[in-house]
Protein backbone atom coordinates (compact mmCIF):
# COMPACT_ATOMS: atom_id res chain seq x y z
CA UNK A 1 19.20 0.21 -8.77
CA UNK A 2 17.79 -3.56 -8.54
CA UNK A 3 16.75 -2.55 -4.93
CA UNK A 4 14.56 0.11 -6.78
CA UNK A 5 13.21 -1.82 -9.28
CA UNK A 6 12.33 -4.76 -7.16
CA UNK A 7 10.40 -2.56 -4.96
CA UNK A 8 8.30 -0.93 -7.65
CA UNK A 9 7.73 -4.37 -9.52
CA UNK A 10 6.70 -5.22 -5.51
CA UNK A 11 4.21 -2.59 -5.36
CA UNK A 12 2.73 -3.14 -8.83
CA UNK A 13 2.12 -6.61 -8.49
CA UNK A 14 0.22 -5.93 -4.79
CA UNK A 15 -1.91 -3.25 -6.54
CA UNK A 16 -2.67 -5.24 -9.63
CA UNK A 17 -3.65 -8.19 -7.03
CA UNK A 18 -5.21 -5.46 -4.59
CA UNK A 19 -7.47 -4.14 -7.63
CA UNK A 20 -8.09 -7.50 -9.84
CA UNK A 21 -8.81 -10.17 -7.14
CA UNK A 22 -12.28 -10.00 -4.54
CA UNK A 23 -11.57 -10.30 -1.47
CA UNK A 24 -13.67 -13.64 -0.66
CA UNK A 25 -10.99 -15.50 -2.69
CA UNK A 26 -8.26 -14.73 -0.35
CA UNK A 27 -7.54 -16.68 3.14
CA UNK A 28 -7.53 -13.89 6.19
CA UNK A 29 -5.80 -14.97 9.14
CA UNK A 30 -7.41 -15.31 12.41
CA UNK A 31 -8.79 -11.80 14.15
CA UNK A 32 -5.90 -12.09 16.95
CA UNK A 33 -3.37 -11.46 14.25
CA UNK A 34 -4.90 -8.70 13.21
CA UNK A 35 -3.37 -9.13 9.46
CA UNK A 36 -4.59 -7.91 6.09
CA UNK A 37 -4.11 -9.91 3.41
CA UNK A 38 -3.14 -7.60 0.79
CA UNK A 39 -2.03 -9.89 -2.33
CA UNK A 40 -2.10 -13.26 -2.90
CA UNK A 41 -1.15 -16.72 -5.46
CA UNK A 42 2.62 -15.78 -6.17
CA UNK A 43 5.30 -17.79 -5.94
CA UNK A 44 8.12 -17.42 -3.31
CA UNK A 45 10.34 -15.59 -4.89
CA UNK A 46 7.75 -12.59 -4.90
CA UNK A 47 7.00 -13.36 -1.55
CA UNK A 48 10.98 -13.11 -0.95
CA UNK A 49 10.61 -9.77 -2.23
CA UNK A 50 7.77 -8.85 0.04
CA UNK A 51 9.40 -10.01 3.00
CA UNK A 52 12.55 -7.46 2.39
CA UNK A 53 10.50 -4.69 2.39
CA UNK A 54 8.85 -5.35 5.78
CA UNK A 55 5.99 -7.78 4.95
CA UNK A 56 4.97 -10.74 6.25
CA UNK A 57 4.12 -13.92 4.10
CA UNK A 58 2.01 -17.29 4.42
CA UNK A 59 1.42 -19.89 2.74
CA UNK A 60 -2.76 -20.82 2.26
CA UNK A 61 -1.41 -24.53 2.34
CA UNK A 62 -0.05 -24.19 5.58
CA UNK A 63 -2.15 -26.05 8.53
CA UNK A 64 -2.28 -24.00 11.42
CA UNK A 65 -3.97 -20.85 11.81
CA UNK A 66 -2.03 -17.33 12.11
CA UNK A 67 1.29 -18.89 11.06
CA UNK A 68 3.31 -16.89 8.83
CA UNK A 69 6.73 -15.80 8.38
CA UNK A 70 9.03 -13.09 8.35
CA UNK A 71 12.72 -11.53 7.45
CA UNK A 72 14.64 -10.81 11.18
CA UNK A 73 17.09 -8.54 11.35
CA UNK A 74 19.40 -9.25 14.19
CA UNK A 75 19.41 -6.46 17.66
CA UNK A 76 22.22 -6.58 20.18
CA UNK A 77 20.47 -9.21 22.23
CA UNK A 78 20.17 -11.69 19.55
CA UNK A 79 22.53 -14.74 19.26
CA UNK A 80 22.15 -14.66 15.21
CA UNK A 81 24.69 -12.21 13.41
CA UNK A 82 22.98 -12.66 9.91
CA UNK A 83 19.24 -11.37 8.59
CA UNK A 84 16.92 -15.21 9.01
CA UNK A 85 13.13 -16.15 8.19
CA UNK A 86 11.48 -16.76 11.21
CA UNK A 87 8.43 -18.16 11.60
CA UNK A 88 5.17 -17.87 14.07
CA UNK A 89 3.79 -21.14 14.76
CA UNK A 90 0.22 -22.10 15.49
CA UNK A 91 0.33 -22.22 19.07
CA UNK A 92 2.37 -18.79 18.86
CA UNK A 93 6.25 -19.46 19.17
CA UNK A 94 8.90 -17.82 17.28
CA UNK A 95 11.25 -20.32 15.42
CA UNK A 96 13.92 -19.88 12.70
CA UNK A 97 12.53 -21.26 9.40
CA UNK A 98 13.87 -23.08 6.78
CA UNK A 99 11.62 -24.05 3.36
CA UNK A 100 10.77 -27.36 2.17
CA UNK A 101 10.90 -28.37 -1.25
CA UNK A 102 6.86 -28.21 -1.37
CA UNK A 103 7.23 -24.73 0.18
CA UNK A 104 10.05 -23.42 -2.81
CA UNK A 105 7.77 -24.78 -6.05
CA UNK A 106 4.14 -23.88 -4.24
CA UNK A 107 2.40 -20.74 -5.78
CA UNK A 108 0.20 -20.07 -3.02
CA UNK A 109 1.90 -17.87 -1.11
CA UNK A 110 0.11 -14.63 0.45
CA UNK A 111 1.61 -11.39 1.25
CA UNK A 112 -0.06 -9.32 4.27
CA UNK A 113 0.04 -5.20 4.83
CA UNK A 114 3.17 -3.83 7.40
C-alpha cells in the first residue's frame, strides 16, 4: 500500500512540475547523456522516491556536467549483495555514492525521464 501511494504522490508531483514550471528554468544535462529533465527543486527525499521507481536524479549544485545518480540493484557479477546509489562522475566513471550533509538539506535536486 505505501509502495502505491508513494508512486502516485511520485507521478503527481512530476506532472504538477511537468505542467507548472517552463522549461528554460530547468538545468538539461549535456547532449551525450541524452537525459530529460522532467521535474525539478525537490528535496531528496522526493528524489529518493524517484530513484526507486527507475529514475535518475542530480543535483543543479553539483559541478561537473552529466553527473547524476542512481538506485543499483545488484546482478550475479556484482560484488555488492544490497540495492546502493551509484553515481556517474564527470569524466564518466561509475562509483558508489554516499550524500553529504549539503547534499541531504539541499532542495535542488532534479529528477530525469527512464
Amino acid at each position: 500500500m505505501k509502495t502505491a501511494i508513494l508512486e502516485a504522490f511520485l507521478e503527481y508531483l512530476i506532472e504538477k512540475d511537468v505542467a507548472s514550471k517552463p522549461t528554460e528554468n530547468k538545468t538539461e544535462p549535456p547532449p551525450e547523456d541524452k537525459l530529460t529533465v522532467i521535474a525539478g527543486g525537490y528535496g531528496i527525499g522526493i528524489a529518493v522516491g524517484a530513484m526507486v521507481y527507475g529514475h535518475k536524479v542530480a543535483r543543479k549544485g553539483w559541478n561537473g556536467n552529466g553527473m547524476w545518480i542512481a538506485l543499483q540493484e545488484p546482478d550475479t557479477n556484482s560484488k555488492m549483495t544490497s540495492p546502493y546509489i551509484c553515481m556517474k562522475t564527470a569524466d564518466g566513471k561509475l562509483v558508489p555514492w554516499l550524500c553529504s550533509q549539503t547534499d541531504l538539506l539541499t532542495t535542488d535536486w532534479i529528477i530525469y525521464s527512464k
